[in-house]
Protein backbone atom coordinates (compact mmCIF):
# COMPACT_ATOMS: atom_id res chain seq x y z
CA UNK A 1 220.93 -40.14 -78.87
CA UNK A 2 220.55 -38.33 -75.47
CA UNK A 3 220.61 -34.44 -76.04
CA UNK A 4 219.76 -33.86 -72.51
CA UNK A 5 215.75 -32.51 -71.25
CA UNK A 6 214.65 -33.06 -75.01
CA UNK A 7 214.98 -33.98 -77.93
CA UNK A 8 217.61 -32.13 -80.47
CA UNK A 9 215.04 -30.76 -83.10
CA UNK A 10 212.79 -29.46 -80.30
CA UNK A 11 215.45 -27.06 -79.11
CA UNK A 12 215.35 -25.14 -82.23
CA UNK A 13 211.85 -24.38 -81.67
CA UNK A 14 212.63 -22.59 -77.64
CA UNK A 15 215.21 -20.50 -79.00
CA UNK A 16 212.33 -18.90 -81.55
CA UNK A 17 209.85 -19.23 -78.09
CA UNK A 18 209.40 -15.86 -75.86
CA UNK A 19 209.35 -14.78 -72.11
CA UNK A 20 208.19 -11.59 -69.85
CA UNK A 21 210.58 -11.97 -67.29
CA UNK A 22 210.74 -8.95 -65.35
CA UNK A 23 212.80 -9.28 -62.38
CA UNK A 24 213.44 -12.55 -63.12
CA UNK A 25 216.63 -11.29 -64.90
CA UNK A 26 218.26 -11.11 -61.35
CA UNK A 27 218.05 -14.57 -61.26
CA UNK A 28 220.82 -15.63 -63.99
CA UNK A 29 223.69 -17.27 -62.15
CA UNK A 30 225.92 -14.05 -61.69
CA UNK A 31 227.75 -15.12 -58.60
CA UNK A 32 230.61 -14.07 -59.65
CA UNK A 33 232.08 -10.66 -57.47
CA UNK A 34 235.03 -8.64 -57.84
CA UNK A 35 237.86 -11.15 -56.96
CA UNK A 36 239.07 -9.01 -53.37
CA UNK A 37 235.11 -9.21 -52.29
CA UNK A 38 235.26 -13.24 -52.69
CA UNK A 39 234.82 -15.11 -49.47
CA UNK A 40 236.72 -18.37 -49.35
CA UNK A 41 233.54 -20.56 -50.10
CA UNK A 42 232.98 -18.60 -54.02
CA UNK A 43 236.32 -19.52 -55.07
CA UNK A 44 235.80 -23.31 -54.31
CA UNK A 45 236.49 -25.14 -57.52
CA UNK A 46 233.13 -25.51 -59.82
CA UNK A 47 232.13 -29.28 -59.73
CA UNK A 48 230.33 -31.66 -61.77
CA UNK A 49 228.31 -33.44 -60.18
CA UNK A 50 226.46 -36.70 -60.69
CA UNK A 51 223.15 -37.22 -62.33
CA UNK A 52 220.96 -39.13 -60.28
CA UNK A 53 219.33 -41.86 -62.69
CA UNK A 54 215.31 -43.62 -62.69
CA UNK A 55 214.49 -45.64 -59.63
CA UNK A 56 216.42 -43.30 -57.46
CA UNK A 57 214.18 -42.57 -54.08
CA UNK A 58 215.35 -38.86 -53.55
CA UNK A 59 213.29 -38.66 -57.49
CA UNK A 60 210.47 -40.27 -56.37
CA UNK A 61 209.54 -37.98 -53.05
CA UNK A 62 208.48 -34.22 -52.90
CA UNK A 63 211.35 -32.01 -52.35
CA UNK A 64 211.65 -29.78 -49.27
CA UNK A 65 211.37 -26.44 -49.12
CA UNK A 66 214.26 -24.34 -49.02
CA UNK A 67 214.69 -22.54 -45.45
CA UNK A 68 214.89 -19.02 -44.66
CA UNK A 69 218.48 -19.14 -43.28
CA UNK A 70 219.67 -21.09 -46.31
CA UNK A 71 219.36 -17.99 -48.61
CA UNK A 72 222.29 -15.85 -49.68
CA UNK A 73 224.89 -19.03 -48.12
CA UNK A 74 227.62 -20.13 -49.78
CA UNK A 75 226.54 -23.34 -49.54
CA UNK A 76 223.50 -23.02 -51.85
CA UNK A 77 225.35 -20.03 -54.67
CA UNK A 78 227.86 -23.35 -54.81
CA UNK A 79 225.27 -26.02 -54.80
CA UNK A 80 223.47 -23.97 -57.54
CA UNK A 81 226.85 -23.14 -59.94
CA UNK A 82 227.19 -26.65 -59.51
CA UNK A 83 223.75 -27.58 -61.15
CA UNK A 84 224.39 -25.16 -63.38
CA UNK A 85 227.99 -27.23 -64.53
CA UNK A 86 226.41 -30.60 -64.71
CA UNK A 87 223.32 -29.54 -66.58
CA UNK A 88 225.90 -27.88 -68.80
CA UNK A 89 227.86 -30.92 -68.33
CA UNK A 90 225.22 -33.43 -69.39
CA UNK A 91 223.76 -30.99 -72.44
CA UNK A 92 220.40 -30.66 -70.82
CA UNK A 93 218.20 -27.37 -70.37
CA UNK A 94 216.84 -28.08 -67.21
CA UNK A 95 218.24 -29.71 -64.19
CA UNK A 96 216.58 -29.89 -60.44
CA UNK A 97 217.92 -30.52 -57.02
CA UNK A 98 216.73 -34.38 -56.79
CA UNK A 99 218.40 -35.10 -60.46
CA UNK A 100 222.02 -34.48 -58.25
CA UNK A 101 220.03 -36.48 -55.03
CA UNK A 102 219.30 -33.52 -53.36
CA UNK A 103 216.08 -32.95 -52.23
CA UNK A 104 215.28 -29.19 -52.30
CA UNK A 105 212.99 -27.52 -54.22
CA UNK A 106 215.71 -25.36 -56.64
CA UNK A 107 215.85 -26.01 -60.63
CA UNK A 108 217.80 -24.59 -63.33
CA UNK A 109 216.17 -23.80 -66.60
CA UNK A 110 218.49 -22.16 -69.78
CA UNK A 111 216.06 -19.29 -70.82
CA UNK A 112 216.34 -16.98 -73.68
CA UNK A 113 217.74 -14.56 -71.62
CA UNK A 114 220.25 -17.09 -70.14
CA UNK A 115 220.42 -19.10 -66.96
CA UNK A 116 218.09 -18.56 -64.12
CA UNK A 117 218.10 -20.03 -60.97
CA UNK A 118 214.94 -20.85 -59.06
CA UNK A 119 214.35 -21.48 -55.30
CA UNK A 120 210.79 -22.53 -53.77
CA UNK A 121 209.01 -22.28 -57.13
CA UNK A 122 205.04 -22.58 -57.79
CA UNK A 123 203.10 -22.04 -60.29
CA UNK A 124 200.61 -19.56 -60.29
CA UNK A 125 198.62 -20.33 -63.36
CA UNK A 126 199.04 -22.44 -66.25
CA UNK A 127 196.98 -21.94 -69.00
CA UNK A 128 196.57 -21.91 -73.00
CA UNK A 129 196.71 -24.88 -74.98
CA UNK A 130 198.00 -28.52 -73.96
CA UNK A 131 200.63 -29.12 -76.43
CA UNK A 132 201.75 -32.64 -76.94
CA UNK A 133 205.16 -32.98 -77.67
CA UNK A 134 208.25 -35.24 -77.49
CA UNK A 135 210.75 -34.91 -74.23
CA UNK A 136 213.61 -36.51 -72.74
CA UNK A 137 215.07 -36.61 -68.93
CA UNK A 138 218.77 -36.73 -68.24
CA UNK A 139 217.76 -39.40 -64.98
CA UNK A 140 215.99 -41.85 -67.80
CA UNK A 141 219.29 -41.06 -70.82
CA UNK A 142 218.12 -42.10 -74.55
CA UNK A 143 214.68 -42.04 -73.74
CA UNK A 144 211.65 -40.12 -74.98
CA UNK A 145 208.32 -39.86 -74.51
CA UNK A 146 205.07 -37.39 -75.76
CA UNK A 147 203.84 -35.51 -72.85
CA UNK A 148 201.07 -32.97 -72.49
CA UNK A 149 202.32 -29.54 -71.09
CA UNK A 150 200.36 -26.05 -70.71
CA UNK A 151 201.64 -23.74 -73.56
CA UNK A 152 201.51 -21.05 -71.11
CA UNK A 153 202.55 -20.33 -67.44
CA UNK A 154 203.06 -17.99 -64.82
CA UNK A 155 205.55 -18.75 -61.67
CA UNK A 156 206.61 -17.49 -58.57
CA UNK A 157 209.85 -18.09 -56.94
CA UNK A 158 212.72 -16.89 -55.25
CA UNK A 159 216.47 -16.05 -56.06
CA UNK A 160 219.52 -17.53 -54.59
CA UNK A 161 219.62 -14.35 -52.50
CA UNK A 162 216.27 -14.96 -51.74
CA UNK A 163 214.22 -12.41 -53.85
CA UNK A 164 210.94 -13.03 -54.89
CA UNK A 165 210.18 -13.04 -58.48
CA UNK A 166 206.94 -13.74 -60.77
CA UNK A 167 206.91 -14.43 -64.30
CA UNK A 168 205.68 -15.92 -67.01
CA UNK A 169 206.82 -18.25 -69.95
CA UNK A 170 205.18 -19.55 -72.82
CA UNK A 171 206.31 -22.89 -75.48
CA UNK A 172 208.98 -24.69 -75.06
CA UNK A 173 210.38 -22.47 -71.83
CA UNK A 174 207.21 -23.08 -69.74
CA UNK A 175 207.47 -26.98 -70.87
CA UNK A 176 210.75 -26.56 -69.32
CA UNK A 177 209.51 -25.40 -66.30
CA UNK A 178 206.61 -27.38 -65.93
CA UNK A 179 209.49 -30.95 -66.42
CA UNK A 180 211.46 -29.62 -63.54
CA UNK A 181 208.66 -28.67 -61.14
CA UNK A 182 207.61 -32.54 -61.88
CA UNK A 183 210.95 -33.33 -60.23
CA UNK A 184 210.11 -31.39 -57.19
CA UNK A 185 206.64 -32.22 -56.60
């Protein structure tokens, strides 16, 4: 059964997991303005867009890093909403740039707190335990394997708008993180 990043019972156990966020808040996917201050590119239809599957080269190459200029474009708030919509889409938690053969380092992660969007992203520290645990891919659907992942980890990044933000996330949010960043390094 494919349930998207991982496996159905697993879920259960990230809604009980917990984040500092901070600032990160900023990042949820509120691109949304009042409709007279839309420009003609936010009102383009939301798509859906393709999941790139296994064996794909754009999964198998380090993603480049989002420019300057690109920040606060219409062309990225719509490439982003429409990550958002196919992770949605597909039932995952997690979706990155390559997974829709685009090659920029930007993921998606569901948090507790919702949504969040993040552009450039490194990690600053991982730490605690390596947990071993079951998880899934929506490029490789109906498959699962046991991976080792940091129980702990701190990241820095920047918003759409091109904010920087630091956080960190612990259990089954920073093995989120840590399954996306795979995707762009």
């Amino acid at each position: 059964m494919e349930a998207g990043l991982f496996h159905p019972r697993r879920i259960r156990l990230w809604r009980k997991s917990r984040i500092s966020i901070g600032v990160v808040c900023r990042t949820v996917l509120a691109l949304s303005v009042e409709p007279s201050k839309q420009s003609p590119a936010s009102t383009t239809p939301k798509m859906i867009l393709p999941i790139t599957k296994k064996g794909a080269h754009v999964l198998h190459r380090p993603s480049e890093t989002v420019a300057d200029a690109e920040f606060s474009t219409p062309e990225l708030k719509i490439l982003v909403t429409n990550m958002l919509e196919s992770m949605h889409a597909a039932k995952g938690v997690g979706i990155a740039a390559p997974q829709i053969g685009v090659g920029k380092r930007i993921f998606i992660a569901d948090s507790p707190d919702g949504p969040i969007a993040l552009v450039n992203p490194s990690f600053v520290k991982k730490g605690g335990l390596t947990v071993m645990d079951e998880e899934g891919c929506l490029s490789v659907p109906g498959h699962f394997d046991t991976v080792g992942r940091a129980s702990t980890v701190t990241v820095e990044a920047r918003t759409v708008d091109g904010d920087p933000v630091r956080f960190s996330a612990k259990d089954f949010f920073a093995r989120v993180h840590q399954h996306e960043m795979d995707h762009l390094d």
